[in-house]
Protein backbone atom coordinates (compact mmCIF):
# COMPACT_ATOMS: atom_id res chain seq x y z
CA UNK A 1 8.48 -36.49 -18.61
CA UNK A 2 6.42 -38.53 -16.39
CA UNK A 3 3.06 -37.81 -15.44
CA UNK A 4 3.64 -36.81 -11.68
CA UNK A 5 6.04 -34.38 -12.95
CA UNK A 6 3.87 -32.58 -15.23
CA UNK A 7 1.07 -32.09 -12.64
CA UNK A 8 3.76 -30.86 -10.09
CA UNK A 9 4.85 -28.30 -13.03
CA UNK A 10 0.69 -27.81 -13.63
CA UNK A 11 0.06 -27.43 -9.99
CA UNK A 12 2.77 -25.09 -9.55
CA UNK A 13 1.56 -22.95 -12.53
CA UNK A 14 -1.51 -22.44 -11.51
CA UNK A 15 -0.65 -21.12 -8.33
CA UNK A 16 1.75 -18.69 -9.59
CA UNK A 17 -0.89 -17.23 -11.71
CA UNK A 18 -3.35 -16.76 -9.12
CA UNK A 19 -0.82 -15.20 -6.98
CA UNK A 20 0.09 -12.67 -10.37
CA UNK A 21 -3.67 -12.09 -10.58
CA UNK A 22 -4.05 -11.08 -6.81
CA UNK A 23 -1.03 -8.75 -6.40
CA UNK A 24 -2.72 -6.70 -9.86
CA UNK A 25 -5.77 -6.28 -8.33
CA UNK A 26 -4.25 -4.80 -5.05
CA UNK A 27 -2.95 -1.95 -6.92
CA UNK A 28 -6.24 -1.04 -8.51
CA UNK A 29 -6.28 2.53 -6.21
CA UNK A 30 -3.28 4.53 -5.90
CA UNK A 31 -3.37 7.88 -4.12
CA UNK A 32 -1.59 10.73 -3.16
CA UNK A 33 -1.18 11.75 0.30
CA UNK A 34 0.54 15.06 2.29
CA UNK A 35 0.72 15.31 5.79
CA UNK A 36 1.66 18.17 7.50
CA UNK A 37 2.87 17.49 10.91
CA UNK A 38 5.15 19.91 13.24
CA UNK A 39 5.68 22.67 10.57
CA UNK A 40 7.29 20.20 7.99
CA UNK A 41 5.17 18.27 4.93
CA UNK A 42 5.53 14.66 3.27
CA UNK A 43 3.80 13.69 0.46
CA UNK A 44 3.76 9.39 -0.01
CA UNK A 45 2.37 7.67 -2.79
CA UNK A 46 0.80 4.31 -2.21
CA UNK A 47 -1.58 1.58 -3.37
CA UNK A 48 -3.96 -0.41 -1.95
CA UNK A 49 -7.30 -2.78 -2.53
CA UNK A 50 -9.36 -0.01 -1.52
CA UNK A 51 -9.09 3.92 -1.85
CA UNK A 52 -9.55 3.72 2.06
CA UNK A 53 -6.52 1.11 2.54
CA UNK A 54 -4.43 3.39 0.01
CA UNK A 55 -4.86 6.61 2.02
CA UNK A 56 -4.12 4.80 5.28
CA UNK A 57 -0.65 3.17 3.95
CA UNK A 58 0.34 6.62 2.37
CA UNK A 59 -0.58 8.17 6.02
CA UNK A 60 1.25 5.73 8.01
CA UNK A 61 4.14 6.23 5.51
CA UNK A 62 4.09 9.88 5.44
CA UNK A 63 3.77 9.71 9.68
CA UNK A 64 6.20 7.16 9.69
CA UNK A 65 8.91 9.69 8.48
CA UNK A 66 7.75 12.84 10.22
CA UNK A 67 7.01 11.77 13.89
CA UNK A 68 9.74 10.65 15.88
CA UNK A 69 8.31 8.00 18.40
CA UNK A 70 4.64 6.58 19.71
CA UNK A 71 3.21 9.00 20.44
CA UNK A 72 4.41 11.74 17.66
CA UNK A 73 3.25 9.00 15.26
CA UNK A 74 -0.33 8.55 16.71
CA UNK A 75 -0.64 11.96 17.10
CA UNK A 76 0.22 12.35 13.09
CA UNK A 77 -2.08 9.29 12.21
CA UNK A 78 -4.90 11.34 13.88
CA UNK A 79 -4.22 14.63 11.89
CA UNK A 80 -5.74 15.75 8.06
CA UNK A 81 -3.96 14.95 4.98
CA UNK A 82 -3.78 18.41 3.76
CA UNK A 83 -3.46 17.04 0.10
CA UNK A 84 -5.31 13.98 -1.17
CA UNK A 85 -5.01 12.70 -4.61
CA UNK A 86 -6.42 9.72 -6.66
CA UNK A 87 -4.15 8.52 -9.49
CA UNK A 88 -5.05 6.65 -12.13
């Protein structure tokens, strides 16, 4: 192969690894949330590159399929996770 090639295929390697290496270290804190909202309870699972990101994207996901609408949904965002748990 020529030269040009092999840096393209180099270049290209490298990048893909760095973008392996980034998505791994996202997932570094997984929790457990339940929200109860309106008499019915979710529990999500999610990850994130903090604990603090984690709970808020297993929130929002819980929310997301409890409320129905704006202002259900900002009303569940707002409320207490009545079960929170880190996984390993």
């Amino acid at each position: 192969m020529k030269k040009p090639v092999m840096v393209g295929i180099a270049i290209v390697a490298v990048i893909l690894g760095i973008m392996v290496y980034s998505m791994m270290s996202l997932t570094s804190n997984r929790v457990e949330v339940c929200i109860q909202f309106k008499g019915t309870t979710t529990c999500k699972i999610a990850s994130g590159a903090t604990q603090e990101d984690a709970v808020r994207t297993a929130t929002g996901n819980a929310c997301g399929e409890l409320a129905g609408g704006v202002t259900d949904t900002m009303a569940c965002l707002r409320s207490e996770p009545t079960k929170l748990n880190v996984l390993k």
